[in-house]
Protein backbone atom coordinates (compact mmCIF):
# COMPACT_ATOMS: atom_id res chain seq x y z
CA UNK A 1 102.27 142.18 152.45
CA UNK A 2 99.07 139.76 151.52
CA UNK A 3 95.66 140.61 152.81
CA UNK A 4 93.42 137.62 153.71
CA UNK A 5 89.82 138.54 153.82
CA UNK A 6 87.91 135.81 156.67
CA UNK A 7 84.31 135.67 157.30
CA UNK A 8 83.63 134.62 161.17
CA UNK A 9 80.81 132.86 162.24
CA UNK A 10 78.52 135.01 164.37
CA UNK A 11 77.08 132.13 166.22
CA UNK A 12 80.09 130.42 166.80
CA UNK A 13 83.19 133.01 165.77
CA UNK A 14 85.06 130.23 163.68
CA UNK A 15 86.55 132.08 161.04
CA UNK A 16 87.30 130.84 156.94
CA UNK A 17 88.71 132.49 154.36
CA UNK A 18 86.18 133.86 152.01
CA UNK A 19 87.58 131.94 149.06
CA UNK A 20 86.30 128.91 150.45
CA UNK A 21 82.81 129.43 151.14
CA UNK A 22 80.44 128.86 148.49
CA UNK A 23 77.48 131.09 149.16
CA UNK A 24 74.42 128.86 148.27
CA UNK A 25 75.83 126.22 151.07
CA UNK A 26 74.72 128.88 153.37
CA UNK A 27 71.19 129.11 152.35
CA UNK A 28 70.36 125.07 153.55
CA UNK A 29 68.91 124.01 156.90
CA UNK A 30 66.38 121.98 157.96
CA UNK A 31 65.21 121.28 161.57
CA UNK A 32 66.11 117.57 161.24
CA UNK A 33 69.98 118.19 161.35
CA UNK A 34 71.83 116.61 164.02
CA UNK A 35 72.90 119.58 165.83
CA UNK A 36 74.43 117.10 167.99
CA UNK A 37 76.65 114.76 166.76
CA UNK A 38 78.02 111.71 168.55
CA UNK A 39 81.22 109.76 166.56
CA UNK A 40 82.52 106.68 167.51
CA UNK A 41 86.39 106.94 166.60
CA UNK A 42 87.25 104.10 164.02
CA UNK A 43 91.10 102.45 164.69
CA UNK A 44 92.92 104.00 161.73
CA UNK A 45 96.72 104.75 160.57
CA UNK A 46 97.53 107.12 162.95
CA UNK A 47 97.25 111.41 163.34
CA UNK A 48 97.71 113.04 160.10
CA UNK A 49 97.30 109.65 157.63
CA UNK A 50 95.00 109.67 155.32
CA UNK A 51 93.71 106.26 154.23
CA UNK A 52 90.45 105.55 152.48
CA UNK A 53 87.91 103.73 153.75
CA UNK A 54 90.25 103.21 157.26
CA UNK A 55 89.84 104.94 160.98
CA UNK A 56 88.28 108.29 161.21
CA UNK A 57 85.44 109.93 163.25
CA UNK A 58 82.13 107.60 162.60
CA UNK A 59 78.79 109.08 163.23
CA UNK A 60 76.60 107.57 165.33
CA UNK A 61 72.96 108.23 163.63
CA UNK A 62 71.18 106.79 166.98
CA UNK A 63 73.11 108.68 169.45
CA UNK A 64 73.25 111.92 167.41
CA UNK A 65 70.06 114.45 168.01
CA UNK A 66 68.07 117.07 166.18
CA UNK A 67 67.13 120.39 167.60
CA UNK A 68 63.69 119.18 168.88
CA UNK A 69 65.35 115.84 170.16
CA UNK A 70 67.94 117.96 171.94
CA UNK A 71 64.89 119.89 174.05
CA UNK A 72 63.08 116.92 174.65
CA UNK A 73 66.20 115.38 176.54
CA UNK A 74 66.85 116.30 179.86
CA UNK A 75 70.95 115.99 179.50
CA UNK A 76 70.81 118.23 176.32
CA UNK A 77 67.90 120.88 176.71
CA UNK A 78 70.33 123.30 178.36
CA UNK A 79 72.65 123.33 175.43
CA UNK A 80 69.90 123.36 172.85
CA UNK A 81 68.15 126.51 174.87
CA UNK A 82 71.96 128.12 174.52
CA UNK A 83 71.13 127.31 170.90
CA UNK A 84 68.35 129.04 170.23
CA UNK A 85 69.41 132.05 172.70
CA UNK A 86 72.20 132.41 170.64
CA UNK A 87 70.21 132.82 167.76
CA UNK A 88 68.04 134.93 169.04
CA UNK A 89 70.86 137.61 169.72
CA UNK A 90 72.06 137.38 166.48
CA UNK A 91 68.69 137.87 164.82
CA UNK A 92 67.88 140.68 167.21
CA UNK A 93 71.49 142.37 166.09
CA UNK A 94 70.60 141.86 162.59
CA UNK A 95 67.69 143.74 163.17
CA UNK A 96 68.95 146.61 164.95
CA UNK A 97 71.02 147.45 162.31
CA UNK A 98 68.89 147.09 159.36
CA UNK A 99 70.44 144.44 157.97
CA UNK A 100 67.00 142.46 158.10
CA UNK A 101 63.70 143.31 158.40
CA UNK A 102 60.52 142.17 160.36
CA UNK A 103 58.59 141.51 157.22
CA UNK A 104 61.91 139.38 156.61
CA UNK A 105 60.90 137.57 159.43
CA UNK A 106 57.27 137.44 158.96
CA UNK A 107 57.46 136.16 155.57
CA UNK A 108 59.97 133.37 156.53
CA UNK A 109 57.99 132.22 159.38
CA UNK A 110 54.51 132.10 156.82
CA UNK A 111 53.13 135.27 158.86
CA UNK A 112 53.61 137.53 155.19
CA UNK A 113 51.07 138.03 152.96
């Protein structure tokens, strides 16, 4: 028998094998990522052909929205509220257990000395 070790996403609970992640990817975020992402899908060769350059998922960079863009928008504030309740759980587990601290989140937040 072959162990697989998988890391799930506590926001989301999508799991990938540990193998694949490269830790440093995790570190990167900036407020201007669209969260929300609207594609436009391209004609292409069909499910499950690959072809470069031909069909696939487009995205839309005028449709697609930021955090901040998401709670100024009447049709997407709910979902970007769930957001950030979301990740307020998370951070508040994180907490309870130890596993960060509040100076953590003072000094990320510019409130540290």
């Amino acid at each position: 028998m072959s162990l697989v070790e998988y890391l799930a996403c506590p926001f989301c609970g999508k799991t990938v094998v540990t193998s694949r992640i490269r830790p440093e990817t995790l570190e990167n975020y900036s407020a201007d990522w669209e969260v929300l992402q609207v594609r436009e899908a391209q004609p292409g060769p069909g499910r499950g052909i690959k072809a470069k350059g031909v069909g696939g998922f487009v995205l839309d960079p005028f449709r697609s929205m930021s955090i901040s863009r998401m709670m100024e928008s009447p049709e997407h504030r709910d979902l970007a509220l769930g957001v950030k309740n979301r990740l307020l759980k998370i951070v508040g587990e994180y907490l309870r257990v130890g596993a960060i601290t509040r100076e953590e989140i003072e000094e990320l937040i510019g409130g540290g000395s």
